[in-house]
Protein backbone atom coordinates (compact mmCIF):
# COMPACT_ATOMS: atom_id res chain seq x y z
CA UNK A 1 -7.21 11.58 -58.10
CA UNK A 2 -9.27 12.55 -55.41
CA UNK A 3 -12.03 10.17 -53.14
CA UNK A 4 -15.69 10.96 -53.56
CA UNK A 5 -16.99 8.96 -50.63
CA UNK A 6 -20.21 8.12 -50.91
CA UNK A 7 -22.44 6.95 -48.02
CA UNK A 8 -25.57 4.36 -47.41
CA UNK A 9 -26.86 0.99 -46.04
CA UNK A 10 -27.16 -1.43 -48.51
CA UNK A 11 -29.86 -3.02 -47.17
CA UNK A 12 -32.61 -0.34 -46.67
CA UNK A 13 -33.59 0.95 -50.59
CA UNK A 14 -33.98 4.73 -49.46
CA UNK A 15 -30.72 4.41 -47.86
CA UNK A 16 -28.61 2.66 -50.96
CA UNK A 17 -29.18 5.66 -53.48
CA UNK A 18 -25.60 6.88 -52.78
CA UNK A 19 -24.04 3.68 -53.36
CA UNK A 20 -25.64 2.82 -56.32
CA UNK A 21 -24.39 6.41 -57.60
CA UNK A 22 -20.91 5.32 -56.60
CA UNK A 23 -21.01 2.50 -59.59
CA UNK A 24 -23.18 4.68 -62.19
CA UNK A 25 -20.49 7.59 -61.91
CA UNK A 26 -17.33 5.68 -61.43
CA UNK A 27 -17.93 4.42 -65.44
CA UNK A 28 -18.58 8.38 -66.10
CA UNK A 29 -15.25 8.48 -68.12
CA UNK A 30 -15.10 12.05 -67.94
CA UNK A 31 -15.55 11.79 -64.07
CA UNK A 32 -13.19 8.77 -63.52
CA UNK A 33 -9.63 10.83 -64.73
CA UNK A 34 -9.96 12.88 -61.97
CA UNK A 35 -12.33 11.19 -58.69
CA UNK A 36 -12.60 7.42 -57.37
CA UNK A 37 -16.47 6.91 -56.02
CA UNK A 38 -15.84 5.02 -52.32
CA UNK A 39 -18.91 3.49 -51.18
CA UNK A 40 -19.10 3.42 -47.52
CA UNK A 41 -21.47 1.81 -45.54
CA UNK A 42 -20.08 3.06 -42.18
CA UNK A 43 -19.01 6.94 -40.98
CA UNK A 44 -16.24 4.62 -39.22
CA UNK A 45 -14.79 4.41 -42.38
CA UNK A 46 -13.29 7.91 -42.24
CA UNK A 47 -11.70 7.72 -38.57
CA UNK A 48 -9.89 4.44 -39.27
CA UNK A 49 -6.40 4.58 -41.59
CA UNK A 50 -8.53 6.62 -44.33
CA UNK A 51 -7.87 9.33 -42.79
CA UNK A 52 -4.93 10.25 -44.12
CA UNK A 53 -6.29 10.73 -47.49
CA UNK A 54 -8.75 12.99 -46.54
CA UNK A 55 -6.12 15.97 -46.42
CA UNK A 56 -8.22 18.02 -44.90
CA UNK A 57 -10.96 18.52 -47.41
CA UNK A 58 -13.75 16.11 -47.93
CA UNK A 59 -17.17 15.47 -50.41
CA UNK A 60 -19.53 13.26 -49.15
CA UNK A 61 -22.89 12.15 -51.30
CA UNK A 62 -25.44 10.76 -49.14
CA UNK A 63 -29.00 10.75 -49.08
CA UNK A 64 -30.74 13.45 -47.31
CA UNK A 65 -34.50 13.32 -46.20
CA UNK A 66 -36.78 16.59 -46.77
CA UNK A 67 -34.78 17.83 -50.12
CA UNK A 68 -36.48 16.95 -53.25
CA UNK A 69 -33.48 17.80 -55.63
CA UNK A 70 -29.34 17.64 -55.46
CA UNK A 71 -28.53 20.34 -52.63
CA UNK A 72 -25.21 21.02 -51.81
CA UNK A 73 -24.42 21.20 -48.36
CA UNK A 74 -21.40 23.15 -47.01
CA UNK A 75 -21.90 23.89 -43.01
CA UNK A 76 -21.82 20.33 -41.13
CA UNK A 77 -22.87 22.79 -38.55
CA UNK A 78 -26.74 22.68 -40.44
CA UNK A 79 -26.58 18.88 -39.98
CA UNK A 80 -29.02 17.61 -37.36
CA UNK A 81 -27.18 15.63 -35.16
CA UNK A 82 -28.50 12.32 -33.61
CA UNK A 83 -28.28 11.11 -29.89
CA UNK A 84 -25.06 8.94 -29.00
CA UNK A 85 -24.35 7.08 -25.66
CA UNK A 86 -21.69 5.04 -27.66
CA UNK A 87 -19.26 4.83 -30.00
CA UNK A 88 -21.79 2.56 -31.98
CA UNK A 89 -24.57 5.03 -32.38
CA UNK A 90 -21.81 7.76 -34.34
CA UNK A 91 -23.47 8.95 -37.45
CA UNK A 92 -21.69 10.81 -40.00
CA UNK A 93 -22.93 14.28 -38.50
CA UNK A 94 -20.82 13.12 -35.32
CA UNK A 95 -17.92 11.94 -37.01
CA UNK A 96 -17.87 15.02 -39.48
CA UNK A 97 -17.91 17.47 -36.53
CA UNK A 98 -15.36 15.31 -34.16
CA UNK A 99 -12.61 15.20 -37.31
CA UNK A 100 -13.12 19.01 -37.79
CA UNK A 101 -12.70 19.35 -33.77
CA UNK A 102 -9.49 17.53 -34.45
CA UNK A 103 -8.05 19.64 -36.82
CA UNK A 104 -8.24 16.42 -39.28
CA UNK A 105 -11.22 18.44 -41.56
CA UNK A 106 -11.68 21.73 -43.06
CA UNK A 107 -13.70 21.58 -45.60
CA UNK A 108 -16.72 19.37 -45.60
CA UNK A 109 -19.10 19.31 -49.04
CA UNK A 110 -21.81 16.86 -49.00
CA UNK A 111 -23.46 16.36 -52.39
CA UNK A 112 -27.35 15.69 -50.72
CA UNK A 113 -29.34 13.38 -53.09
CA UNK A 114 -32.88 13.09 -52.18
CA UNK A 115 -34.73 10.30 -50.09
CA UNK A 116 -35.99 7.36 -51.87
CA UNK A 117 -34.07 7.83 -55.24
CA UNK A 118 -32.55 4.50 -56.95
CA UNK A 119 -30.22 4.54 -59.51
CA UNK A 120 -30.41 1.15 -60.08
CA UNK A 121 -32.67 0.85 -63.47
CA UNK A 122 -31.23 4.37 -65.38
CA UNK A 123 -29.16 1.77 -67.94
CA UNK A 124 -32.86 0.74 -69.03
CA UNK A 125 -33.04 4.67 -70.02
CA UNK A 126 -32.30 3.72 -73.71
CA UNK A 127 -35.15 1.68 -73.95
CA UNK A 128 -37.91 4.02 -74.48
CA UNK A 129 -41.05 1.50 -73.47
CA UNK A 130 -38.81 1.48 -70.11
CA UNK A 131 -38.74 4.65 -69.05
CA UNK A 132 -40.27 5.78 -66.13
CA UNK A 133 -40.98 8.97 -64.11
CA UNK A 134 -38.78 7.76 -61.95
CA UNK A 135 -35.49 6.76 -64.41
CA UNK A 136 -36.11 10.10 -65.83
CA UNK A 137 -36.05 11.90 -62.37
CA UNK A 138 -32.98 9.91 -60.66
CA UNK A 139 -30.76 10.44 -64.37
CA UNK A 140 -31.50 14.47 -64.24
CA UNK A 141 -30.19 14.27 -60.51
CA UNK A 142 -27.04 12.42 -61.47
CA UNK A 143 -26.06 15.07 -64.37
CA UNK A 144 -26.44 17.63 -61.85
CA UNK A 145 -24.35 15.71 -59.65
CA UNK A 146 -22.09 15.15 -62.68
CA UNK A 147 -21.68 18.97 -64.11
CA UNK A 148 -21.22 19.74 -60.46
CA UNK A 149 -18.40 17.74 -59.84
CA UNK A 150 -17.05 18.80 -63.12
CA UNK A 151 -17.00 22.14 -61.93
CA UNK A 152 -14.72 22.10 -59.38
């Protein structure tokens, strides 16, 4: 089975799409024989004992400002990178491009979902009166996450 680690903070809404993904696809039964949905709420999580399941190949979601559908992201090297004085400002550009430096990464594909999607309300999707532009929106960008990952 392979990780799908999938990246926000929890306690900004923008931020949290990614995690809330996590739990909507990990009860995707067709998705669940084959990948696990990690939610990570810190790029730390890859350089400590994780590591070693990484095997040098990696997919990421995460939320991505200025894309207003799923892109697929393949060069870390397009990532803009923020400014660190410390260990504690790392961002998952910086520790993307330090495991590849390391020889601990080859591959890198970051599944891009787009700012300020929730994933939250899609159950309600059955419920007609319920739906909104929004529900409708955030479920087309999780089959397209979906039928990608089945592709692979």
């Amino acid at each position: 089975m392979k990780n799908i680690y999938c990246f926000g903070n929890p306690d900004i809404k923008e931020d949290a799409a990614a995690l809330e993904l996590a739990d909507e696809l990990n009860k995707d039964k067709k998705l669940n024989k084959r990948f696990e949905f990690v939610k990570c709420t810190s790029p730390d999580f890859l350089l400590n004992e994780n590591i070693k399941n990484i095997k040098g190949e990696i997919i990421i979601i995460d939320v991505v400002r200025g894309i207003n559908k799923v892109k697929i992201i393949n060069d870390i090297n397009l990532l803009k990178e923020t400014t660190t004085s410390t260990m504690h400002d790392f961002d998952l550009c910086t520790v993307l491009k330090l495991l590849k430096e390391i020889g601990k990464l080859k591959k890198v594909t970051i599944i891009g979902v787009p700012f300020n999607s929730t994933y939250s309300d899609t159950k309600n999707l059955n419920n007609r009166k319920n739906i909104k532009k929004e529900n409708i929106k955030n479920e087309s960008i999780k089959k397209e996450i979906i039928n990608y990952l089945l592709s692979l």
